[in-house]
PDB file of N, CA and C in Angstrom:
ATOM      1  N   UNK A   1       0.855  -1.177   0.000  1.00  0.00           N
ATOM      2  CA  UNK A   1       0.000   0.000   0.000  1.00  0.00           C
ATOM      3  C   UNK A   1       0.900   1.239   0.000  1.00  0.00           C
ATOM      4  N   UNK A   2       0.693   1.958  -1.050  1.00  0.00           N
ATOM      5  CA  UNK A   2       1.379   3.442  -0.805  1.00  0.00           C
ATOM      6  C   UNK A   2       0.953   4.218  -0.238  1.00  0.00           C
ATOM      7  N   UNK A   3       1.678   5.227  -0.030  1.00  0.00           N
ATOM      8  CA  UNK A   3       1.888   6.574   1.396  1.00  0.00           C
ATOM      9  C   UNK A   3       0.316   7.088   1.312  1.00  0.00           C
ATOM     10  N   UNK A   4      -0.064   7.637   0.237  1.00  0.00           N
ATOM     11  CA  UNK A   4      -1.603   8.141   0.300  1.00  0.00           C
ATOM     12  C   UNK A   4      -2.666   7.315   1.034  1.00  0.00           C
ATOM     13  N   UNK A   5      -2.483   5.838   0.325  1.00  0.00           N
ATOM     14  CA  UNK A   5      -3.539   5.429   0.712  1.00  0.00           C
ATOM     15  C   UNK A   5      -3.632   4.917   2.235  1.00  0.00           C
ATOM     16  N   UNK A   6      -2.603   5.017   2.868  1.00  0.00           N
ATOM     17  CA  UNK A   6      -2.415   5.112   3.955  1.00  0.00           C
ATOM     18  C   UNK A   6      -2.851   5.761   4.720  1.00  0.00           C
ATOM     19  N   UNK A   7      -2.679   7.072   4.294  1.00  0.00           N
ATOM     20  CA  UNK A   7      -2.882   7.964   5.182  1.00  0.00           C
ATOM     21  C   UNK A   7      -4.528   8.062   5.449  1.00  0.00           C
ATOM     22  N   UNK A   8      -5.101   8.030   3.808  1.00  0.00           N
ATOM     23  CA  UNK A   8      -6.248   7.824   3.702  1.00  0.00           C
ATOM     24  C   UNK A   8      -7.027   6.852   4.701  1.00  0.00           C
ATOM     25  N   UNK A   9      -6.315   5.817   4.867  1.00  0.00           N
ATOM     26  CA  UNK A   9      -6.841   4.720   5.813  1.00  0.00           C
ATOM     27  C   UNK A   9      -7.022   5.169   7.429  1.00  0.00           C
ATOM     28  N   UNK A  10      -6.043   5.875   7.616  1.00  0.00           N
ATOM     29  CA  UNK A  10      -5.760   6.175   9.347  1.00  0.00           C
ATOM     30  C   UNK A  10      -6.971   7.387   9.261  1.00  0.00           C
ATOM     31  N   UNK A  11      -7.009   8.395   7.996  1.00  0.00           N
ATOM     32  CA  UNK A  11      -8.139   9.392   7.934  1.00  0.00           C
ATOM     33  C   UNK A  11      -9.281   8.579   8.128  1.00  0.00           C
ATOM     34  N   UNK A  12      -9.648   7.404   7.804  1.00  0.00           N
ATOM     35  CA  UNK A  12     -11.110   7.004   7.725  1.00  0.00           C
ATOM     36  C   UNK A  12     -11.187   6.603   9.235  1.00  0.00           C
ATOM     37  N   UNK A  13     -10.150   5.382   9.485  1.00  0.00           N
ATOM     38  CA  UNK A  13     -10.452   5.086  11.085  1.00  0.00           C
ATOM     39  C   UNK A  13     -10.413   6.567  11.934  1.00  0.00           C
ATOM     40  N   UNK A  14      -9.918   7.229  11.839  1.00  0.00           N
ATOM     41  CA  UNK A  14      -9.816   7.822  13.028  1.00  0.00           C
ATOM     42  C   UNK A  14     -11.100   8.576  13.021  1.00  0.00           C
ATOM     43  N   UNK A  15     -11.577   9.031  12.088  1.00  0.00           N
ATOM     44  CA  UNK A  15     -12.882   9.884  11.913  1.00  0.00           C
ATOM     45  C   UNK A  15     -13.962   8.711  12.552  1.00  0.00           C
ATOM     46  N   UNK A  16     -13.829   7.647  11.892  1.00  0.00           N
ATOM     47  CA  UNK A  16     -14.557   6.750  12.570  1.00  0.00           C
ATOM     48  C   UNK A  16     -14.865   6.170  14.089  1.00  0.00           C
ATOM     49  N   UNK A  17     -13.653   6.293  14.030  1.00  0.00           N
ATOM     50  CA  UNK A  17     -13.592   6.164  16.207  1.00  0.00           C
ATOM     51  C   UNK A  17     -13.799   7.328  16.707  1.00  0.00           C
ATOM     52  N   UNK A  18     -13.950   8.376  15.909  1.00  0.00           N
ATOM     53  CA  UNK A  18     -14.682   9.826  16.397  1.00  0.00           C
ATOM     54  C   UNK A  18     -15.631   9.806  16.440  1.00  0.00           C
ATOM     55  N   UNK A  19     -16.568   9.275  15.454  1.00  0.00           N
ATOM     56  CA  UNK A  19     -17.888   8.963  15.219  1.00  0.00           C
ATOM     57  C   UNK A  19     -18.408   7.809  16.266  1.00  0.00           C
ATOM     58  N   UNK A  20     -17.824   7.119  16.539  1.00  0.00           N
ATOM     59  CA  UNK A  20     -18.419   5.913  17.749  1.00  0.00           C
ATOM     60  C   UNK A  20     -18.066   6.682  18.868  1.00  0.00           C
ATOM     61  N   UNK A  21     -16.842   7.318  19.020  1.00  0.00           N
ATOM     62  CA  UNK A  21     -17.225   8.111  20.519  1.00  0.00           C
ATOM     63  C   UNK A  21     -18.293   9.071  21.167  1.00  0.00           C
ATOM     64  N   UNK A  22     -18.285   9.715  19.641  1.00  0.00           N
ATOM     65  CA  UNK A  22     -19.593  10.523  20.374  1.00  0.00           C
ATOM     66  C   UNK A  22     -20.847   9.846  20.304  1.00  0.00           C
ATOM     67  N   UNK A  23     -21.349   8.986  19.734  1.00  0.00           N
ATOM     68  CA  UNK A  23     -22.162   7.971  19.772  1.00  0.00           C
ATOM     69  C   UNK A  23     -22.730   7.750  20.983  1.00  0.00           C
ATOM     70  N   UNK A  24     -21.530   6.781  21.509  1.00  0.00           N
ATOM     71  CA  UNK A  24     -21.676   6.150  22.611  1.00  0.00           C
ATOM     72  C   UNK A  24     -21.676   7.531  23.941  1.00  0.00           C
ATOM     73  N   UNK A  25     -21.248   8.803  23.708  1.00  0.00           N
ATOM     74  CA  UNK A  25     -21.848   9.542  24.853  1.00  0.00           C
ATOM     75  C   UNK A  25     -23.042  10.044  24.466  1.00  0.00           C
ATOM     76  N   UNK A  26     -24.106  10.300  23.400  1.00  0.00           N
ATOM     77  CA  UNK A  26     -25.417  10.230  23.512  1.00  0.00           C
ATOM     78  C   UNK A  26     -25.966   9.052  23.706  1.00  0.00           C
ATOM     79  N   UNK A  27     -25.672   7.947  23.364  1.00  0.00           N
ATOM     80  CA  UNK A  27     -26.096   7.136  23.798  1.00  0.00           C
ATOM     81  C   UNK A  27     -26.022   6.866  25.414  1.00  0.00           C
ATOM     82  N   UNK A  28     -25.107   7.075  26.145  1.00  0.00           N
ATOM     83  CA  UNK A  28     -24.983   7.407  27.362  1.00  0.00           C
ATOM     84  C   UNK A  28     -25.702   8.678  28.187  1.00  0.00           C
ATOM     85  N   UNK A  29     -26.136   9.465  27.654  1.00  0.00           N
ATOM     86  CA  UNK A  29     -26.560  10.583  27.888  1.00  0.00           C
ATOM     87  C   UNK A  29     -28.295  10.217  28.016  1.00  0.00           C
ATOM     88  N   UNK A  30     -28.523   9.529  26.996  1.00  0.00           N
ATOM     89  CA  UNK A  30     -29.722   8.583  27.019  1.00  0.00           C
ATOM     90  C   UNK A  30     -30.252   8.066  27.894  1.00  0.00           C
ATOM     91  N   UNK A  31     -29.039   7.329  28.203  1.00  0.00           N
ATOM     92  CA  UNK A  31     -29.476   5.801  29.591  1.00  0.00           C
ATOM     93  C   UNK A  31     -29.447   4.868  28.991  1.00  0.00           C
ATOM     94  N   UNK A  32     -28.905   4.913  27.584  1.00  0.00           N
ATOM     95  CA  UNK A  32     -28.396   3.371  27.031  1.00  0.00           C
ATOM     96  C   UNK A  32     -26.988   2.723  27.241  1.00  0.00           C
ATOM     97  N   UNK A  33     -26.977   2.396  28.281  1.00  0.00           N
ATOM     98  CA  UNK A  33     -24.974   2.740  28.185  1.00  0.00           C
ATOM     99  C   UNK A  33     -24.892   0.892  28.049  1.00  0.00           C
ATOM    100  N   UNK A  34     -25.727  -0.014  27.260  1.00  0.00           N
ATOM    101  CA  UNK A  34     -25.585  -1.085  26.547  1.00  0.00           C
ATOM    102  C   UNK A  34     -25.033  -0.702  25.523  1.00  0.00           C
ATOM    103  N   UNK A  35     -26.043   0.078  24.563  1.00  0.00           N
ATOM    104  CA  UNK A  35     -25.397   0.774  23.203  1.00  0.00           C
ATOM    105  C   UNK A  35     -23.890   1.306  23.531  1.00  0.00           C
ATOM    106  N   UNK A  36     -23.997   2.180  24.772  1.00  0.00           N
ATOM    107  CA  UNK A  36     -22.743   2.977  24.634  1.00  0.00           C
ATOM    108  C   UNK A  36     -21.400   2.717  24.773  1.00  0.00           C
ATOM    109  N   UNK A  37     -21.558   1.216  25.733  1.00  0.00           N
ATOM    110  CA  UNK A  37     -20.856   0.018  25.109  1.00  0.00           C
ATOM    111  C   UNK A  37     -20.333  -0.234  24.060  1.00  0.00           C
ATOM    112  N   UNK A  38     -21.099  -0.605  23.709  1.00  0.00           N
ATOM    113  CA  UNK A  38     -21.077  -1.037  22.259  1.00  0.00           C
ATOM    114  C   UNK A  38     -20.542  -0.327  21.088  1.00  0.00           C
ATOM    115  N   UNK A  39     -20.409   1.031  21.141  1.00  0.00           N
ATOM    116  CA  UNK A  39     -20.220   2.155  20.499  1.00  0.00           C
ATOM    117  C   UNK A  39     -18.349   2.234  20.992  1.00  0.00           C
ATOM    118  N   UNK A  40     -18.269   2.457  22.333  1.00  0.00           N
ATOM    119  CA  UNK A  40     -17.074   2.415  23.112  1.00  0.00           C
ATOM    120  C   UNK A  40     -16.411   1.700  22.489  1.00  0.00           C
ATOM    121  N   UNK A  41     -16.492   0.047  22.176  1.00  0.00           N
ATOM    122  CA  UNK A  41     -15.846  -1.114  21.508  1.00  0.00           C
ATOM    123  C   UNK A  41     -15.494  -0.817  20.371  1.00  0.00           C
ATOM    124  N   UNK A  42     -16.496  -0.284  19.260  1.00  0.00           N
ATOM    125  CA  UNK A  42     -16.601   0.216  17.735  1.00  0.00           C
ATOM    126  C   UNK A  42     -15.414   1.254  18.000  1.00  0.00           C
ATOM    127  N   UNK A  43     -15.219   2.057  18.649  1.00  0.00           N
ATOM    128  CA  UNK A  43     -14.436   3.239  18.905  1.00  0.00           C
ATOM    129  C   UNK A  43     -12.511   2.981  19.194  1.00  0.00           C
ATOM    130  N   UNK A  44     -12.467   1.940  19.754  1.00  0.00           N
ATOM    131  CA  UNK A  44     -11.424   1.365  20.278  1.00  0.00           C
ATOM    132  C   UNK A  44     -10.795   0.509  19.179  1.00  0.00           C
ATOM    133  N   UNK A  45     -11.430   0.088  18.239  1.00  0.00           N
ATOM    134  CA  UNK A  45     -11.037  -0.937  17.483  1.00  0.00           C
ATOM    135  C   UNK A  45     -10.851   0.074  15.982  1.00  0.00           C
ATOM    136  N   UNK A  46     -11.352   1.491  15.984  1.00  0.00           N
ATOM    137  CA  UNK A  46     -11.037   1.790  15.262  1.00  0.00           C
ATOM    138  C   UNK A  46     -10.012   2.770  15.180  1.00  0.00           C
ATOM    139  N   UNK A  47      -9.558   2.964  16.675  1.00  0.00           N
ATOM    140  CA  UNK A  47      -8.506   3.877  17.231  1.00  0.00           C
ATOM    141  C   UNK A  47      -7.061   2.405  16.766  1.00  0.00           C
ATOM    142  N   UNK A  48      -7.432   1.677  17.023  1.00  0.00           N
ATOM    143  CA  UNK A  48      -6.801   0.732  16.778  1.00  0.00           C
ATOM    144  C   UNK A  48      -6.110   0.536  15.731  1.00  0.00           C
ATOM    145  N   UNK A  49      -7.072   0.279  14.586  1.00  0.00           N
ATOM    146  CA  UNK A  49      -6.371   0.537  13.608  1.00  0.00           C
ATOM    147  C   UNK A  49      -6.021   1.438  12.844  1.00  0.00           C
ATOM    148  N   UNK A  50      -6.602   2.858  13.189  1.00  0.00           N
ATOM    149  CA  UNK A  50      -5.909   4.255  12.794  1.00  0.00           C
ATOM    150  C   UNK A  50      -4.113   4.337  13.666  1.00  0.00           C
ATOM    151  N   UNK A  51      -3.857   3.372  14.522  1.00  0.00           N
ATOM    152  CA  UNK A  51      -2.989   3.393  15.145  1.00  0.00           C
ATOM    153  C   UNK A  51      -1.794   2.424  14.162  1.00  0.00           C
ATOM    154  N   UNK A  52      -3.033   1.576  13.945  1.00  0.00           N
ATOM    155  CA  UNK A  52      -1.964   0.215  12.683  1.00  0.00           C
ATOM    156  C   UNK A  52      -1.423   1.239  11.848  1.00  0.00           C
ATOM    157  N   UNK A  53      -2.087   1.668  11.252  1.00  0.00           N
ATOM    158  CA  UNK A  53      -1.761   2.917   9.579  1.00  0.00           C
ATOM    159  C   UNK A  53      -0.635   3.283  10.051  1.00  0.00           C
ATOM    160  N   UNK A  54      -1.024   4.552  11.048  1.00  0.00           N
ATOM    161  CA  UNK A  54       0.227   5.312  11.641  1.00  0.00           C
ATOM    162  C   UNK A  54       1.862   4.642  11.978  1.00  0.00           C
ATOM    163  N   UNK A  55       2.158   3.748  12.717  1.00  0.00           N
ATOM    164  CA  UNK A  55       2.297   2.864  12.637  1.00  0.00           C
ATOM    165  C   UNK A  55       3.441   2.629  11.130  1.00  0.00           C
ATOM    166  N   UNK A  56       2.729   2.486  10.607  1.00  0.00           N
ATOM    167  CA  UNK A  56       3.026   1.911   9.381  1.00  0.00           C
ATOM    168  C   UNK A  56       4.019   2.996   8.538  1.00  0.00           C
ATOM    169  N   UNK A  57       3.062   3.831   8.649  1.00  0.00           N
ATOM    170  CA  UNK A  57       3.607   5.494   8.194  1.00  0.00           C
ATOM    171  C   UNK A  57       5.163   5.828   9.209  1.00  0.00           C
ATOM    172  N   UNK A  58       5.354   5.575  10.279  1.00  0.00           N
ATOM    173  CA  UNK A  58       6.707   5.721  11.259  1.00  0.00           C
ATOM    174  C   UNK A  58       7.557   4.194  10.496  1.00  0.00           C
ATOM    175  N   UNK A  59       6.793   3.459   9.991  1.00  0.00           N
ATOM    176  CA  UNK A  59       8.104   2.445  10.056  1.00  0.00           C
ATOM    177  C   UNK A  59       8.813   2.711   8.532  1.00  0.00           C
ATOM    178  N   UNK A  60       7.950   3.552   7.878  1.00  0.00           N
ATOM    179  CA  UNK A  60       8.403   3.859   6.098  1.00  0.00           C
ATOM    180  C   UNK A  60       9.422   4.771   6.342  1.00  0.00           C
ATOM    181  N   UNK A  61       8.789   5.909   7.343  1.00  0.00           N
ATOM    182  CA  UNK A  61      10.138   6.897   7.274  1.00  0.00           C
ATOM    183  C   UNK A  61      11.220   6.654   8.106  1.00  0.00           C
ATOM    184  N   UNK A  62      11.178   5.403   9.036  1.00  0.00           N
ATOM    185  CA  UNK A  62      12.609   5.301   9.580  1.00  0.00           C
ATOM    186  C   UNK A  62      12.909   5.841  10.791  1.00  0.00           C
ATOM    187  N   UNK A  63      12.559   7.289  10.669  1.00  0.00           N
ATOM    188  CA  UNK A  63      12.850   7.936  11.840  1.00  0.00           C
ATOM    189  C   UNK A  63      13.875   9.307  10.732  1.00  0.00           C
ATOM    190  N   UNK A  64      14.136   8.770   9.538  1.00  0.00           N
ATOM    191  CA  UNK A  64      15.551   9.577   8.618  1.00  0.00           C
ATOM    192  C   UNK A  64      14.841  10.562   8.376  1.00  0.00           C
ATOM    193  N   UNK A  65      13.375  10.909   8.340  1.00  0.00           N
ATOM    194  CA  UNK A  65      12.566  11.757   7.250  1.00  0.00           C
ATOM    195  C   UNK A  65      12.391  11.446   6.058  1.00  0.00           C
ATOM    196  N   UNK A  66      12.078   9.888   5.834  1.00  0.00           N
ATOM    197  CA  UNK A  66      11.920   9.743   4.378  1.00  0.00           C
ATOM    198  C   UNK A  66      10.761  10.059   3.827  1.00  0.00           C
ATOM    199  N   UNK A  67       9.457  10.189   4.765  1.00  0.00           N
ATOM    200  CA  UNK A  67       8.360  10.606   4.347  1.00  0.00           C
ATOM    201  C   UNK A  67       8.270  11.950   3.869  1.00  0.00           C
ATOM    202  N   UNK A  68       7.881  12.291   3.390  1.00  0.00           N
ATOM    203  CA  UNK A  68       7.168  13.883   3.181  1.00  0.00           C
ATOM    204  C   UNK A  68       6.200  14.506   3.846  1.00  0.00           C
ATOM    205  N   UNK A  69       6.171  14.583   4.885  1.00  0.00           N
ATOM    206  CA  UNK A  69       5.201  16.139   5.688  1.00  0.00           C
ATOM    207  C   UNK A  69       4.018  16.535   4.741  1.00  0.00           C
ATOM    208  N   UNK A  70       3.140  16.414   4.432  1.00  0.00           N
ATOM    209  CA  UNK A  70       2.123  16.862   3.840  1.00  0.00           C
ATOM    210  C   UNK A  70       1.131  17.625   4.493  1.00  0.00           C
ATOM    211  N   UNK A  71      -0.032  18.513   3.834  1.00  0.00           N
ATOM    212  CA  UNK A  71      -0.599  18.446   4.675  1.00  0.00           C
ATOM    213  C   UNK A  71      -1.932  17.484   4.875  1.00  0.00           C
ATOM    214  N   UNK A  72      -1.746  17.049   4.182  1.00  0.00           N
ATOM    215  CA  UNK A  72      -2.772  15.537   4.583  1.00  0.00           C
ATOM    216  C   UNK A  72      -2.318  14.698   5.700  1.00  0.00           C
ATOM    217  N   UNK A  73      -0.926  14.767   5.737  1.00  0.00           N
ATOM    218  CA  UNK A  73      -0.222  14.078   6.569  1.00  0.00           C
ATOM    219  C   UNK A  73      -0.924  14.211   7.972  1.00  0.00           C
ATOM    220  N   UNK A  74      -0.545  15.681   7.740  1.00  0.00           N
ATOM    221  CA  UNK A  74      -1.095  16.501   9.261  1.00  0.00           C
ATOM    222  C   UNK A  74      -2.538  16.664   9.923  1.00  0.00           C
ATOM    223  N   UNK A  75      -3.070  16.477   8.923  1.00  0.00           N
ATOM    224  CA  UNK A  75      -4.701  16.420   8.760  1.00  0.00           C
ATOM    225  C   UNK A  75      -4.661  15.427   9.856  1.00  0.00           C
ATOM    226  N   UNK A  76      -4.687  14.283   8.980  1.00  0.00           N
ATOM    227  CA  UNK A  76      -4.833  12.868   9.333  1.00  0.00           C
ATOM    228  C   UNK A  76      -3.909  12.727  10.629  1.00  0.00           C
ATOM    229  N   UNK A  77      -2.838  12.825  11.063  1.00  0.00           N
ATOM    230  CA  UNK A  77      -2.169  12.658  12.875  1.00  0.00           C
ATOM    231  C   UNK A  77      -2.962  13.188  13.647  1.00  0.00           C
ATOM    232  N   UNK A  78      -3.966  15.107  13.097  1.00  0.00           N
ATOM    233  CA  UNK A  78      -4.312  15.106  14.095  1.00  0.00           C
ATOM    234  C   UNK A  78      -5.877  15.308  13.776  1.00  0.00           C
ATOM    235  N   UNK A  79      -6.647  14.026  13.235  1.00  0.00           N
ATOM    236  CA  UNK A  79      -7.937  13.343  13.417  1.00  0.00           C
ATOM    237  C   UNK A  79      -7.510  12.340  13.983  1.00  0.00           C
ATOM    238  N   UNK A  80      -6.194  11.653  14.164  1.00  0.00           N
ATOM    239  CA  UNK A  80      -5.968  10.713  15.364  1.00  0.00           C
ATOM    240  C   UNK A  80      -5.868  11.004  16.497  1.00  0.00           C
ATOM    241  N   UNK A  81      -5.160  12.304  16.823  1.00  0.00           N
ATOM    242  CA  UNK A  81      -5.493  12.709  18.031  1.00  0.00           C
ATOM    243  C   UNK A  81      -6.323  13.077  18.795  1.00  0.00           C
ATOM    244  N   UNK A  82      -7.296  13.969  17.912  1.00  0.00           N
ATOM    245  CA  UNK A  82      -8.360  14.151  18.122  1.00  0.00           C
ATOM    246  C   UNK A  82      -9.263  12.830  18.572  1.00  0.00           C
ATOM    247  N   UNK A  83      -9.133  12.173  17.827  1.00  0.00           N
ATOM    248  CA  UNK A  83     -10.309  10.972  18.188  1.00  0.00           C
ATOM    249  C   UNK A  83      -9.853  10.262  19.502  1.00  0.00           C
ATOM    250  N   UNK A  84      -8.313   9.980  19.972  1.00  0.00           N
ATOM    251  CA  UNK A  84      -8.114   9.688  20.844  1.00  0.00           C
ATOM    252  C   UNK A  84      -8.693  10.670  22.260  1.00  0.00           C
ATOM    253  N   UNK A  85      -8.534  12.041  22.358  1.00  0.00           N
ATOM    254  CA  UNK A  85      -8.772  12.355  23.077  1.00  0.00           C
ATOM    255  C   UNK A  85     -10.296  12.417  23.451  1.00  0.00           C
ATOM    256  N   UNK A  86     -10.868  12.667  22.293  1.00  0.00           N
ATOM    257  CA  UNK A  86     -12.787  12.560  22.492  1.00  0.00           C
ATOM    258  C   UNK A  86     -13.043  11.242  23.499  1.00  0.00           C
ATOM    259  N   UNK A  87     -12.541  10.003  22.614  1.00  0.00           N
ATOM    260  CA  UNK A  87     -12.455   8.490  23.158  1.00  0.00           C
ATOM    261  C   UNK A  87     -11.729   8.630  25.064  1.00  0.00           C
ATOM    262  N   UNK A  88     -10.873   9.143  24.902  1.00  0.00           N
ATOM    263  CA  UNK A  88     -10.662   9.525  26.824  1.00  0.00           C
ATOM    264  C   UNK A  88     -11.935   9.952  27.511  1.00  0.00           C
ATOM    265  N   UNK A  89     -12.292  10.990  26.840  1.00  0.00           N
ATOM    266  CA  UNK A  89     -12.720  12.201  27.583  1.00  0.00           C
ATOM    267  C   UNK A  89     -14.055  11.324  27.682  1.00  0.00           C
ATOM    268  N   UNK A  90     -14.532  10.991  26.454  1.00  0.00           N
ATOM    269  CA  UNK A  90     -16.082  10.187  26.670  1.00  0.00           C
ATOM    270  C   UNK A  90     -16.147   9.301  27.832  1.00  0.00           C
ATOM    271  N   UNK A  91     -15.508   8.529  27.992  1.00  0.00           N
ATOM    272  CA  UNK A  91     -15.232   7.108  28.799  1.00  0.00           C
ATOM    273  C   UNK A  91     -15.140   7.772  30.616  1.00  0.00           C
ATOM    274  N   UNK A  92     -14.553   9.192  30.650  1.00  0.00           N
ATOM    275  CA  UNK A  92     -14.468   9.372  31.868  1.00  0.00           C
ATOM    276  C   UNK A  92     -16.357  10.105  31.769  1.00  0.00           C
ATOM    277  N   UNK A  93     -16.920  10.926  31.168  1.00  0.00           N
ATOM    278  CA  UNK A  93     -18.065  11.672  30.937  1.00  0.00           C
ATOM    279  C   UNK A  93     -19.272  10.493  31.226  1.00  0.00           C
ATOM    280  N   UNK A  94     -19.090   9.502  29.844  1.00  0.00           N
ATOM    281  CA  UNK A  94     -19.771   7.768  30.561  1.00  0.00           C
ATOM    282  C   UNK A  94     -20.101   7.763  32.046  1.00  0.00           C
ATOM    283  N   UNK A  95     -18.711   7.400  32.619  1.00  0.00           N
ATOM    284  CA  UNK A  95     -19.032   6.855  33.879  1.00  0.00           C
ATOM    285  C   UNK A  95     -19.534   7.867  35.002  1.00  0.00           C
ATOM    286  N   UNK A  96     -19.812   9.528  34.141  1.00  0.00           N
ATOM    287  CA  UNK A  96     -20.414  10.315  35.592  1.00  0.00           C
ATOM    288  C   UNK A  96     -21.745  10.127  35.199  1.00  0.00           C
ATOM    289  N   UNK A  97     -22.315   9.480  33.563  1.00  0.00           N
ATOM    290  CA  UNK A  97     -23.893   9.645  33.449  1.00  0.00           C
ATOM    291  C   UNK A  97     -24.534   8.567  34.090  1.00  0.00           C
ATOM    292  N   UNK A  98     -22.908   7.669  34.156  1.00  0.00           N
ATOM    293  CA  UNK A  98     -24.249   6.346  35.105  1.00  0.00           C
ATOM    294  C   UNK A  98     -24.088   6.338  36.355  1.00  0.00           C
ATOM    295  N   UNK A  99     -23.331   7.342  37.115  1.00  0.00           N
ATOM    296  CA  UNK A  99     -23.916   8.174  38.500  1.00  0.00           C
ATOM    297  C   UNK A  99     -25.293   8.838  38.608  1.00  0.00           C
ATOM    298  N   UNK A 100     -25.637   9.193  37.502  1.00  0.00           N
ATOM    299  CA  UNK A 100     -27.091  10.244  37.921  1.00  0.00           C
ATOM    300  C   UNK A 100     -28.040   9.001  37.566  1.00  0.00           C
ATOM    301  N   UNK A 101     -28.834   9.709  38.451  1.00  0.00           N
ATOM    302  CA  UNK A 101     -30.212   8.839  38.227  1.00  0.00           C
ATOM    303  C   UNK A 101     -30.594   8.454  36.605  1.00  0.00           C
ATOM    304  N   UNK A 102     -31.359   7.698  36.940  1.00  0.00           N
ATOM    305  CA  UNK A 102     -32.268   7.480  35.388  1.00  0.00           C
ATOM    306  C   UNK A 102     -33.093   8.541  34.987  1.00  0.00           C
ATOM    307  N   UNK A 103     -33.293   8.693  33.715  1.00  0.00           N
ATOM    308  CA  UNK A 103     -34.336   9.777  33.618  1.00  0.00           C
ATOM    309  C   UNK A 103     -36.000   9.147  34.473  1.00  0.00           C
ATOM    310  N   UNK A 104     -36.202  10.154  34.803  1.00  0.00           N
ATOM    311  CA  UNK A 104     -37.572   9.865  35.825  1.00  0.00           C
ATOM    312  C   UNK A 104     -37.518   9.416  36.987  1.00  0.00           C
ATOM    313  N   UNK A 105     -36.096   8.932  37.266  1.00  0.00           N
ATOM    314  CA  UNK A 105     -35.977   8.789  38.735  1.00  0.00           C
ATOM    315  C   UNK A 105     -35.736   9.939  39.626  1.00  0.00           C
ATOM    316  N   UNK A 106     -35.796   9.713  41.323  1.00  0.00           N
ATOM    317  CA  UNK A 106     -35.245  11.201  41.612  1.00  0.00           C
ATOM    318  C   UNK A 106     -34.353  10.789  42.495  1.00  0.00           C
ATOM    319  N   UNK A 107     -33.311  11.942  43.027  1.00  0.00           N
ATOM    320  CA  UNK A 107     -32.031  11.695  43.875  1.00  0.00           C
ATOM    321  C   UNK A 107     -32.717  11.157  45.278  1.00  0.00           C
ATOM    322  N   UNK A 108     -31.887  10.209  45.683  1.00  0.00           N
ATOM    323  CA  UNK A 108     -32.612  10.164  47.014  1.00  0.00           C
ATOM    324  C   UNK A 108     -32.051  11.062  48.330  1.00  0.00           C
TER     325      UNK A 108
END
């Protein structure tokens, strides 16, 4: 696989594990936190392999600079970062919605 389509690849996962993170915090926000689960998993596996790409992209250039800096390049590292941090931030946000009551319940 060449350098583009690479990058292209880590662009799709990572947008994608962006897309299951926030998912899974409306879905959490809901009171589905089965779905949001579930979404969480989708999210992880696609951080995952936006991580394979990358990955892949560090082992072409060596460490020498054989790659070229693009700005797609840059795009794409930081929709990985991005998605990583949403994916943190959700997972801690998660676990304060299944502190509050259910909707219609009340605090005791």
């Amino acid at each position: 696989m060449d350098q583009e389509n690479i990058i292209m690849e880590l662009l799709v996962h990572a947008g994608s594990a962006r897309s299951h993170a926030l998912s899974a915090l409306r879905q959490a926000r809901e009171g589905d936190f089965a779905a949001a689960e579930q979404s969480q998993q989708a999210a992880r596996a696609a951080i995952g392999e936006a991580h394979r790409m990358q990955t892949t992209l560090i082992g072409m250039d060596e460490g020498s600079g054989k790659l070229k800096v693009t700005l797609i390049l840059a795009h794409a590292q930081d929709h990985l970062m991005n998605a990583m941090l949403i994916q943190d931030l959700t997972a801690d946000l998660i676990e304060l919605y299944r502190r509050l009551p259910a909707p219609g319940e009340q605090h005791a």
